[in-house]
Protein backbone atom coordinates (compact mmCIF):
# COMPACT_ATOMS: atom_id res chain seq x y z
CA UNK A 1 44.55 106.92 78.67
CA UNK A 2 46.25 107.41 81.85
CA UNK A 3 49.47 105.74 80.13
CA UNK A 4 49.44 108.47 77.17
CA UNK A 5 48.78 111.13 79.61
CA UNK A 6 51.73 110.78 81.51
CA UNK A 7 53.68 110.29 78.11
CA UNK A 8 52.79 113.16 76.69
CA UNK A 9 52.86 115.50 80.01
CA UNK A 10 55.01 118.80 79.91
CA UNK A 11 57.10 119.98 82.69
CA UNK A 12 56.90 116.99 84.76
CA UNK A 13 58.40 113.49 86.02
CA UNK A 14 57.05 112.39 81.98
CA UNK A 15 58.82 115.11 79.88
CA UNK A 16 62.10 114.25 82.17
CA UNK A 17 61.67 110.61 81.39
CA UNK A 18 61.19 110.94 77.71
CA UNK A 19 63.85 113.47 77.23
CA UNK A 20 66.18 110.26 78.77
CA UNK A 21 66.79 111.51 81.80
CA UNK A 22 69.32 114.75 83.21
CA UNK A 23 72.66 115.22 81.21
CA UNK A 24 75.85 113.87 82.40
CA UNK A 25 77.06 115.44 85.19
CA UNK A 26 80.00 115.84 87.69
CA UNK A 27 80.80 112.42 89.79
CA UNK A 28 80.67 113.03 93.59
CA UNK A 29 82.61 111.56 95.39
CA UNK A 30 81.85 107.92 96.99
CA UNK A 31 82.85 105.56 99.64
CA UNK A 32 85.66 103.30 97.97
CA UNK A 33 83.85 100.38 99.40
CA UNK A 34 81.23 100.58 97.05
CA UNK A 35 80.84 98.49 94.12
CA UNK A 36 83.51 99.84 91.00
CA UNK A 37 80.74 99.59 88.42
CA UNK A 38 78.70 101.69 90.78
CA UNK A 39 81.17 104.43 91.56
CA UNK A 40 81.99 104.72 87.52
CA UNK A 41 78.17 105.63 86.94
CA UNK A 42 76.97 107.13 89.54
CA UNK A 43 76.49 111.37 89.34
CA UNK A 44 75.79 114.06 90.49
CA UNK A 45 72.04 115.49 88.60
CA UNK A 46 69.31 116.98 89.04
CA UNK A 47 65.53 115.88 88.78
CA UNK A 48 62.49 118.49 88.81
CA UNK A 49 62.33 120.60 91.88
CA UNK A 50 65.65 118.98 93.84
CA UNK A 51 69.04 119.91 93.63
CA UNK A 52 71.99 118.14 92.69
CA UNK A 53 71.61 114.45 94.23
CA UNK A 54 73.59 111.11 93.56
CA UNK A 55 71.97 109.38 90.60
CA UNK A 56 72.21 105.75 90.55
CA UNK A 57 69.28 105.00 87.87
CA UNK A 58 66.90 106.88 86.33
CA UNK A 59 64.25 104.38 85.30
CA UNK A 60 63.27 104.24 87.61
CA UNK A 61 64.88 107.36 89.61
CA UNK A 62 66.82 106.47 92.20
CA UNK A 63 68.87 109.17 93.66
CA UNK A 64 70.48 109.24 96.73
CA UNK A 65 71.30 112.80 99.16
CA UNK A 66 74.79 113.82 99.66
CA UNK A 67 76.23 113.55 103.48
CA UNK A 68 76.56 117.34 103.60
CA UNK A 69 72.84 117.91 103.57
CA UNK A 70 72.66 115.33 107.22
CA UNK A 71 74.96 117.79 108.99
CA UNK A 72 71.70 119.40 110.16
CA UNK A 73 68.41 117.52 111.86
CA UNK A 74 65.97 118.38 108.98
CA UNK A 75 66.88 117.05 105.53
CA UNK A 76 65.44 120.35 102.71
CA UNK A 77 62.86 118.68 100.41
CA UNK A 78 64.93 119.64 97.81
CA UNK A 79 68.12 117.44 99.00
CA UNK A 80 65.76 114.60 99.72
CA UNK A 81 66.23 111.48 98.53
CA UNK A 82 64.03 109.72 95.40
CA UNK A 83 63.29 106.11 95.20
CA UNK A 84 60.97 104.29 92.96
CA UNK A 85 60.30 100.49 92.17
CA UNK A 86 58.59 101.38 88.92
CA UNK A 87 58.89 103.73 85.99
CA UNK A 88 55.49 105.15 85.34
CA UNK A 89 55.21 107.97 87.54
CA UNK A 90 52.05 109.83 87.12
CA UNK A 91 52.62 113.13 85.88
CA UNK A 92 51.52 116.61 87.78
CA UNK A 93 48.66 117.20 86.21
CA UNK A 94 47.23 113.73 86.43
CA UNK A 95 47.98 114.03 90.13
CA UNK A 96 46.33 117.09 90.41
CA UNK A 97 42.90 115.27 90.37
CA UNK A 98 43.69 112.87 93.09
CA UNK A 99 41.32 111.25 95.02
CA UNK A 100 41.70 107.90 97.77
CA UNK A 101 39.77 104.64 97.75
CA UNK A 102 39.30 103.88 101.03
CA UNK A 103 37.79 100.54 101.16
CA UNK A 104 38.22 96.11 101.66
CA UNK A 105 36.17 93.40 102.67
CA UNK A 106 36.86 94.48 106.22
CA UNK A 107 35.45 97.79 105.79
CA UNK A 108 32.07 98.55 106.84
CA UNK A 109 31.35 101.84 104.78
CA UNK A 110 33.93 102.17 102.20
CA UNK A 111 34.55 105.30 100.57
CA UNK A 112 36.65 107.80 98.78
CA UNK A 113 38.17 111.45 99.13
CA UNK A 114 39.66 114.34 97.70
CA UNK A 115 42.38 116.24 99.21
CA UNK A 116 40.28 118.86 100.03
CA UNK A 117 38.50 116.60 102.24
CA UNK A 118 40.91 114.85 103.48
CA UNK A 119 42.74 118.36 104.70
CA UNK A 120 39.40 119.89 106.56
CA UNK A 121 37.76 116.43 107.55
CA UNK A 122 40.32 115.13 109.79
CA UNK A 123 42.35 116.86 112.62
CA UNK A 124 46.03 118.05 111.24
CA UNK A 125 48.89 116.81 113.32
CA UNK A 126 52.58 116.70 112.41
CA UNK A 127 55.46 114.02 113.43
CA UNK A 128 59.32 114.34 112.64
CA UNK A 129 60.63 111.05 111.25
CA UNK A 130 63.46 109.70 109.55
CA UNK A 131 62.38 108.07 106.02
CA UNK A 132 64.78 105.23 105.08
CA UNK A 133 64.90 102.91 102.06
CA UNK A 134 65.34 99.66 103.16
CA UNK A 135 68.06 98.71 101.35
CA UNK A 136 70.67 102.12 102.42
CA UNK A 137 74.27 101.37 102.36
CA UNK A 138 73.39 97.90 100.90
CA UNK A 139 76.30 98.64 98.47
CA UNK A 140 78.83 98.61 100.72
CA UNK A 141 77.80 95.04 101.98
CA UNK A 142 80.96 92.48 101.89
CA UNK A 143 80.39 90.21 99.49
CA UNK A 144 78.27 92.53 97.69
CA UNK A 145 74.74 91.61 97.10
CA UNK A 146 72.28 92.88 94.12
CA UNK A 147 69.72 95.62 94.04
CA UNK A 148 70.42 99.70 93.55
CA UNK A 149 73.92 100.19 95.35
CA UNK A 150 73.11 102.24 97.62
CA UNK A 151 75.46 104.11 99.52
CA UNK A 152 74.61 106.36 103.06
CA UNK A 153 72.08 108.48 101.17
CA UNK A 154 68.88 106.67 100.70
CA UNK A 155 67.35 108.58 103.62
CA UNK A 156 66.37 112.09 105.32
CA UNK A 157 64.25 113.29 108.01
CA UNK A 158 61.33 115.87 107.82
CA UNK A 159 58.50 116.87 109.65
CA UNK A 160 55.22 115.44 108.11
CA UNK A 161 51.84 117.02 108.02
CA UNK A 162 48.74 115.22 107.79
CA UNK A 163 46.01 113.06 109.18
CA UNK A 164 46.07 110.33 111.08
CA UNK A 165 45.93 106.68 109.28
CA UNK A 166 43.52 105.33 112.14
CA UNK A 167 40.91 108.38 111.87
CA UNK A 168 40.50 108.14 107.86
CA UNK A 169 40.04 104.22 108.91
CA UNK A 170 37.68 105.10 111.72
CA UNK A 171 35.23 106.51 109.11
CA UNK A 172 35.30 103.73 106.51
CA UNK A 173 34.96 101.33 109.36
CA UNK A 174 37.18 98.58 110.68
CA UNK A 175 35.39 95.20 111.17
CA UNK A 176 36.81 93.01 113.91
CA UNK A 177 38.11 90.33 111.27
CA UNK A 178 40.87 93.14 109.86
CA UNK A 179 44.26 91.64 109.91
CA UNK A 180 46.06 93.87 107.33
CA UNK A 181 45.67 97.53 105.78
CA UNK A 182 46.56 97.16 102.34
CA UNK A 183 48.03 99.43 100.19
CA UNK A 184 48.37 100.91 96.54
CA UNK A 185 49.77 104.28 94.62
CA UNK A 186 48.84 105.76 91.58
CA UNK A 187 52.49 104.95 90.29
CA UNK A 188 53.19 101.56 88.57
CA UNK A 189 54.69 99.05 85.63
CA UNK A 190 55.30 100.32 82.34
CA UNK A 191 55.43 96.75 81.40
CA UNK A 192 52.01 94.68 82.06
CA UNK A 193 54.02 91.56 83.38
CA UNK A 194 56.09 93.81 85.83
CA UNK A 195 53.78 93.73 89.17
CA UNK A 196 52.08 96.48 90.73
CA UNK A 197 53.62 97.66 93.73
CA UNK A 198 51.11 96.83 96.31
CA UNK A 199 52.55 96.32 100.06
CA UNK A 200 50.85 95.81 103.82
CA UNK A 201 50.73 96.60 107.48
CA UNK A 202 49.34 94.59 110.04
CA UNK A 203 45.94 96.46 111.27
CA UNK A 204 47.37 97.22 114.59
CA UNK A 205 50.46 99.05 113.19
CA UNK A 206 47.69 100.88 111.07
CA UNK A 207 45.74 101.70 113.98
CA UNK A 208 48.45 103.37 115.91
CA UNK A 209 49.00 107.05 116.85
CA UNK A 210 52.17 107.83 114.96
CA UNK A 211 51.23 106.68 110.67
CA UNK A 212 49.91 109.70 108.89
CA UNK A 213 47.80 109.93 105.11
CA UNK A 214 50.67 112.85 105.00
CA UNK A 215 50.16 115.47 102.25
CA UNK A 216 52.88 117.97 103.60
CA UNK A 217 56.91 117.97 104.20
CA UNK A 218 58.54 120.45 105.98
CA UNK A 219 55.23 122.99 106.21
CA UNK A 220 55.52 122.81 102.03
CA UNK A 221 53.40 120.21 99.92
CA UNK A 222 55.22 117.47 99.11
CA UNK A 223 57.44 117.08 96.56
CA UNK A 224 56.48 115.37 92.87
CA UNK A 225 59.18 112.63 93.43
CA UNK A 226 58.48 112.30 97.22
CA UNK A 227 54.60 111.20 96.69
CA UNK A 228 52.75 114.63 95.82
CA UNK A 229 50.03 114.44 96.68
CA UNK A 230 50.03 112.65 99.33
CA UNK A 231 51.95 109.42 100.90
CA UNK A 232 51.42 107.55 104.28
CA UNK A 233 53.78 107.46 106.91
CA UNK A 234 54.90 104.88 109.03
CA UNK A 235 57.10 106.17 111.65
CA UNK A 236 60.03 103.65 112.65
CA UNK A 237 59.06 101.50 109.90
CA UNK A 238 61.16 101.45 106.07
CA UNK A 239 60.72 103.73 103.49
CA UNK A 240 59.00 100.36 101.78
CA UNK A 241 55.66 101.35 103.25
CA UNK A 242 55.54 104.86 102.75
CA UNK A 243 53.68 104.18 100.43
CA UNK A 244 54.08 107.37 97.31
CA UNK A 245 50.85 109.10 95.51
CA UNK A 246 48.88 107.10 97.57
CA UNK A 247 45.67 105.69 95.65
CA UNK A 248 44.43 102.65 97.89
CA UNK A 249 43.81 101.80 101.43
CA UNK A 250 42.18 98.14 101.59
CA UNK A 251 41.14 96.90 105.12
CA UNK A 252 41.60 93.26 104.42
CA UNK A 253 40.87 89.77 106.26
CA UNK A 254 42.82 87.82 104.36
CA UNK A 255 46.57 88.37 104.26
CA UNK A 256 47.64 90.05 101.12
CA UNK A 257 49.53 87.96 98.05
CA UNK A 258 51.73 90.40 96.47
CA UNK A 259 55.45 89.94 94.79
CA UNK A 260 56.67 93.08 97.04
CA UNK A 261 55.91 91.30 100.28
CA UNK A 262 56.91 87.71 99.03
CA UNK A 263 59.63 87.31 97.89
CA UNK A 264 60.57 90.62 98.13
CA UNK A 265 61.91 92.79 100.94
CA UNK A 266 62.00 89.61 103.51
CA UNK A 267 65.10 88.58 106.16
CA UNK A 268 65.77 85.95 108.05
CA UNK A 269 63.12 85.28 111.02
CA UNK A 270 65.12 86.25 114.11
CA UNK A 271 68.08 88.19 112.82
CA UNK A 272 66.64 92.17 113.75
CA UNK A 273 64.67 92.97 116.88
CA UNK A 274 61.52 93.66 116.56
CA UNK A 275 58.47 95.35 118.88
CA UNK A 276 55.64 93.98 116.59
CA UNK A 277 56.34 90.78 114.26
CA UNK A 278 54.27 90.74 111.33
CA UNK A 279 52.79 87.36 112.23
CA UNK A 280 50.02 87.42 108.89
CA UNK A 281 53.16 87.56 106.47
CA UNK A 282 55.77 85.16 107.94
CA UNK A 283 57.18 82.02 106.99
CA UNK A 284 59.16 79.51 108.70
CA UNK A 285 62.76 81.11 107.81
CA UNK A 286 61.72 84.61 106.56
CA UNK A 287 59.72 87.73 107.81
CA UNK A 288 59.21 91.22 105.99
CA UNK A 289 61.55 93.79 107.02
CA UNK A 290 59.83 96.25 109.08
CA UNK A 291 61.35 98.39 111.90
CA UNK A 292 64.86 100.31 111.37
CA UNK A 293 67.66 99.54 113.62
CA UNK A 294 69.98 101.84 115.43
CA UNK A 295 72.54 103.49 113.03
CA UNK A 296 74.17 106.72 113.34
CA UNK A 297 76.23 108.82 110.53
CA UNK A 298 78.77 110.69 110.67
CA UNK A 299 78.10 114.32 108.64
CA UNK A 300 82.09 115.98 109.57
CA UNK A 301 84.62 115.57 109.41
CA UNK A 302 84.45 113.77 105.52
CA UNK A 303 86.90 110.29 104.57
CA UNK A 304 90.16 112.28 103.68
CA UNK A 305 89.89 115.77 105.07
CA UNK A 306 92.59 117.62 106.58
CA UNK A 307 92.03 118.23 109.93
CA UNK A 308 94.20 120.60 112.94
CA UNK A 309 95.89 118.92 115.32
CA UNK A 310 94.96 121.49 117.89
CA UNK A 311 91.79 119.43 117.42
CA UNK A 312 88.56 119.75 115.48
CA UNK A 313 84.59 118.82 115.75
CA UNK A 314 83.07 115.66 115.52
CA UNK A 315 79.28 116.04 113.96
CA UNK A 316 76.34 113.82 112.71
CA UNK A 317 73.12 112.79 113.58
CA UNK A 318 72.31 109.33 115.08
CA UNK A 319 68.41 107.05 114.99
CA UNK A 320 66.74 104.06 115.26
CA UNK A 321 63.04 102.40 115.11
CA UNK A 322 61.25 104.63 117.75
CA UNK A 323 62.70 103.98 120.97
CA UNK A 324 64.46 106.86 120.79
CA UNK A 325 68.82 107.52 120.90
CA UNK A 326 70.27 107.35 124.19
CA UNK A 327 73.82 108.22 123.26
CA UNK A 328 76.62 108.59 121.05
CA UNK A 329 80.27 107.55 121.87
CA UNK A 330 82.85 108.70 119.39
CA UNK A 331 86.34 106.61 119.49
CA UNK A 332 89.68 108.06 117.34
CA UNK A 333 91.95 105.11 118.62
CA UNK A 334 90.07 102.45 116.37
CA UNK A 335 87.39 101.64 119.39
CA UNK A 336 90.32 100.83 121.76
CA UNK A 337 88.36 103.80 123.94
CA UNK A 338 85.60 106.02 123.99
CA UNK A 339 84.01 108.89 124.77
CA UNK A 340 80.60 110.48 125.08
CA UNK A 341 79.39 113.28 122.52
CA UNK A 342 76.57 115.60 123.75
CA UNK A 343 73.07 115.47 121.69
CA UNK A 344 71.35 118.12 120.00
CA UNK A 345 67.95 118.88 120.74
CA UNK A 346 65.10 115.43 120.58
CA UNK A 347 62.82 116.20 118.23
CA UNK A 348 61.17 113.47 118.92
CA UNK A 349 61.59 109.47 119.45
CA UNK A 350 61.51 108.68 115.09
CA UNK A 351 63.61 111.59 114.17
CA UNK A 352 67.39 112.00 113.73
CA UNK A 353 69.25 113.25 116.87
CA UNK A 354 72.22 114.88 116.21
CA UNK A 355 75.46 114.65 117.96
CA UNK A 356 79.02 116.58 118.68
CA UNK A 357 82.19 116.33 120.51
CA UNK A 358 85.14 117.78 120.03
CA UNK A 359 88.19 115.75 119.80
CA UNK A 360 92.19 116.42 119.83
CA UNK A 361 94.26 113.70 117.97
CA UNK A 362 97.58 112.59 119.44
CA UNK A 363 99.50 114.02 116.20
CA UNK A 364 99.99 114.76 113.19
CA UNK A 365 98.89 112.12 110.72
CA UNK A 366 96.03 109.57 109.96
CA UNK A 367 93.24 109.70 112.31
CA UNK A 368 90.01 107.14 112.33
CA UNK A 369 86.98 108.77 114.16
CA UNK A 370 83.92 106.30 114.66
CA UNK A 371 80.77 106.52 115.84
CA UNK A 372 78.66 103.96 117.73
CA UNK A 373 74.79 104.68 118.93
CA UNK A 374 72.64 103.30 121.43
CA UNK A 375 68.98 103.38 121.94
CA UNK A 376 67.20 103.73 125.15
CA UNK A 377 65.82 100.15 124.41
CA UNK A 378 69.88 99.53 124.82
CA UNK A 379 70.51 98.39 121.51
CA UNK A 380 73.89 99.14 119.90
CA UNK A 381 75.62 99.23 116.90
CA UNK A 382 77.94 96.70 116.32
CA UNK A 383 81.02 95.42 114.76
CA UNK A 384 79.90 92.42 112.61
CA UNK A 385 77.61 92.74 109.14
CA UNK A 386 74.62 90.91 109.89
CA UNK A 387 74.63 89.40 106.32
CA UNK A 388 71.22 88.91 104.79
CA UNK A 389 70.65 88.40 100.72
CA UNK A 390 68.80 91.68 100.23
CA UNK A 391 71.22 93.68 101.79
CA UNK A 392 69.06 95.08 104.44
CA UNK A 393 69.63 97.14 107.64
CA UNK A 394 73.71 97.49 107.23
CA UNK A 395 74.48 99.55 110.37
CA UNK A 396 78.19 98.85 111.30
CA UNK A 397 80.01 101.24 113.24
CA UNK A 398 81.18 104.20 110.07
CA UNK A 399 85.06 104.86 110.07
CA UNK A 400 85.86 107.97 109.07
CA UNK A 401 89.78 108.85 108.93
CA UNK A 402 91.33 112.31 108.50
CA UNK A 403 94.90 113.45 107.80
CA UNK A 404 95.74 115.88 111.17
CA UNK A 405 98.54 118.41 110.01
């Protein structure tokens, strides 16, 4: 029933879907270092309730925000980005009697909610935080590697509204034996082999301050194709366990056996730092990916703009897994120097940070400006691709080089 619902909805993710997707539209334009095959399809289209974003697939959508909307610290829910594992996205109206199962073995007194409840039950608190597939900029990974080919789009940063994960657990709960929390949306397969999307946290990452059952973006309700009605949260974590249309929280004491935590979405053991391993899902040469690393972006000048030579601004914003960005040096000599950019106002230690500095080239011609972030944990970008299969956490140093007339 469910199935034919969403088939037969009107005016929602199912009537796009059926339709086959937007019309062709204009191309954007995309780093050269992406794959050909990916810079040939990709365009620029609109889904319900966005504006025009990049559109790498369709089923499932996958569309990735243009760098113009980053030149600002809070991404517009309608230049968000839109990234699904599955096709069978439940449809407005099926949404619109949501409810979550909050249960598990290591529950005490399961039980379920409406939004409603959820919304006057709990306290309402709000964190700004970046949101960040896993997988951004994996297609500009040298070889490349497969998956959706991404480029520097498959994030954004809003201020989310909502309750706190470790109060709706507080009420169903938590038994001493918990090791994981996990979790389930009401999207999933069209396909009965395909399997479901069903991913984990370790209980004490559930139990901290910061991860929200979030049911507002940006003081609006959130978006069809960002989770309406409501998603959870995990600050400094990837956009892999935010979870979308949340159904399911299951207090486990078993680890959970799912496809989407192995094999998928693992690295090497050792290769990214990490605050808190995820001990219940590791193996003896791979762990989940979990926290983001330090990357910056920057939002202007663009690859190929003309630029004075009396000099011109530097802009972008800069992040990293929660300990918060220290600084921003910006080099236009290929890294042979640098120099410091001021920061724009901290929003908060899991948001972006934007950064400036105003820069004079030596003359007219080709200019490369780069920008290199640091954490106050002292972590900084780097030089080298830390190659993994997946094409994970790519956060080299961005060249960007202008034409100064």
């Amino acid at each position: 029933m469910r199935r034919r619902r969403l088939l037969t909805g009107l005016g929602g993710a199912a009537a796009w879907m059926t339709a086959g997707g937007p019309a062709r539209a204009e191309q954007p334009r995309l780093d050269p270092a992406l794959p050909l095959g990916t810079r040939a399809e990709a365009e620029l289209a609109e889904l319900p309730g966005k504006h025009r974003l990049i559109k790498l697939s369709w089923r499932p959508p996958n569309y990735e925000t243009p760098i113009a909307a980053f030149d600002q610290a809070i991404t517009p829910n309608e230049w968000f980005y839109v990234r699904y594992h599955l096709a069978d996205i439940p449809d407005m109206s099926v949404l619109a009697n949501w409810s979550l199962s909050v249960g598990g073995d290591a529950s005490e007194r399961p039980f379920s909610l409406t939004l409603d409840e959820l919304k006057s039950g709990f306290e309402q608190v709000e964190i700004t935080a970046v949101n960040q597939c896993s997988g951004n900029r994996r297609g500009l990974f040298d070889p490349h590697v497969p998956g959706v080919e991404w480029g520097y789009g498959a994030m954004g940063n809003a201020r989310w509204t909502g309750a706190r994960l470790r109060d709706v657990l507080a009420r169903a709960g938590v038994k001493a034996e918990a090791v994981e929390l996990g979790l389930q949306g009401y999207d999933g397969p069209v396909l009965p082999a395909t399997p479901a999307f069903r991913k984990c946290i370790p209980i004490a990452k559930a139990l901290e301050a910061e991860p929200l059952v979030a049911y507002a973006m940006n003081g609006a309700p959130l978006p069809h194709f960002n989770g309406f009605p409501v998603r959870l949260i995990v600050p400094g974590w990837t956009g892999t366990y935010w979870m979308k249309h949340l159904r399911t929280l299951e207090l486990r004491t078993k680890p959970l056996e799912s496809f989407w935590m192995k094999p998928a979405y693992r690295v090497p053991r050792g290769m990214f730092p990490v605050a808190m391993p995820f001990v219940t899902q590791e193996d003896e040469k791979t762990t989940p990916i979990t926290e983001l690393v330090v990357n910056s972006l920057i939002t202007s000048p663009t690859e190929g703009a003309e630029t004075s030579t009396k000099g011109f601004d530097v802009r972008g914003v800069a992040w990293d897994g929660g300990a918060g960005i220290r600084g921003v040096d910006i080099s236009t000599d290929r890294g042979q120097s640098w120099k410091p950019a001021a920061l724009g106002p901290d929003l908060g230690r899991f948001s972006f940070r934007q950064f400036s500095l105003q820069v004079v080239p030596p003359g007219p011609g080709a200019v490369t400006v780069m920008a290199r972030a640091t954490n106050n944990g002292g972590q900084t970008q780097g030089t080298k691709l830390l190659f993994n299969p997946a094409g994970y956490q790519h956060n080299l140093i961005q060249n960007v080089t202008v034409m100064a007339a």
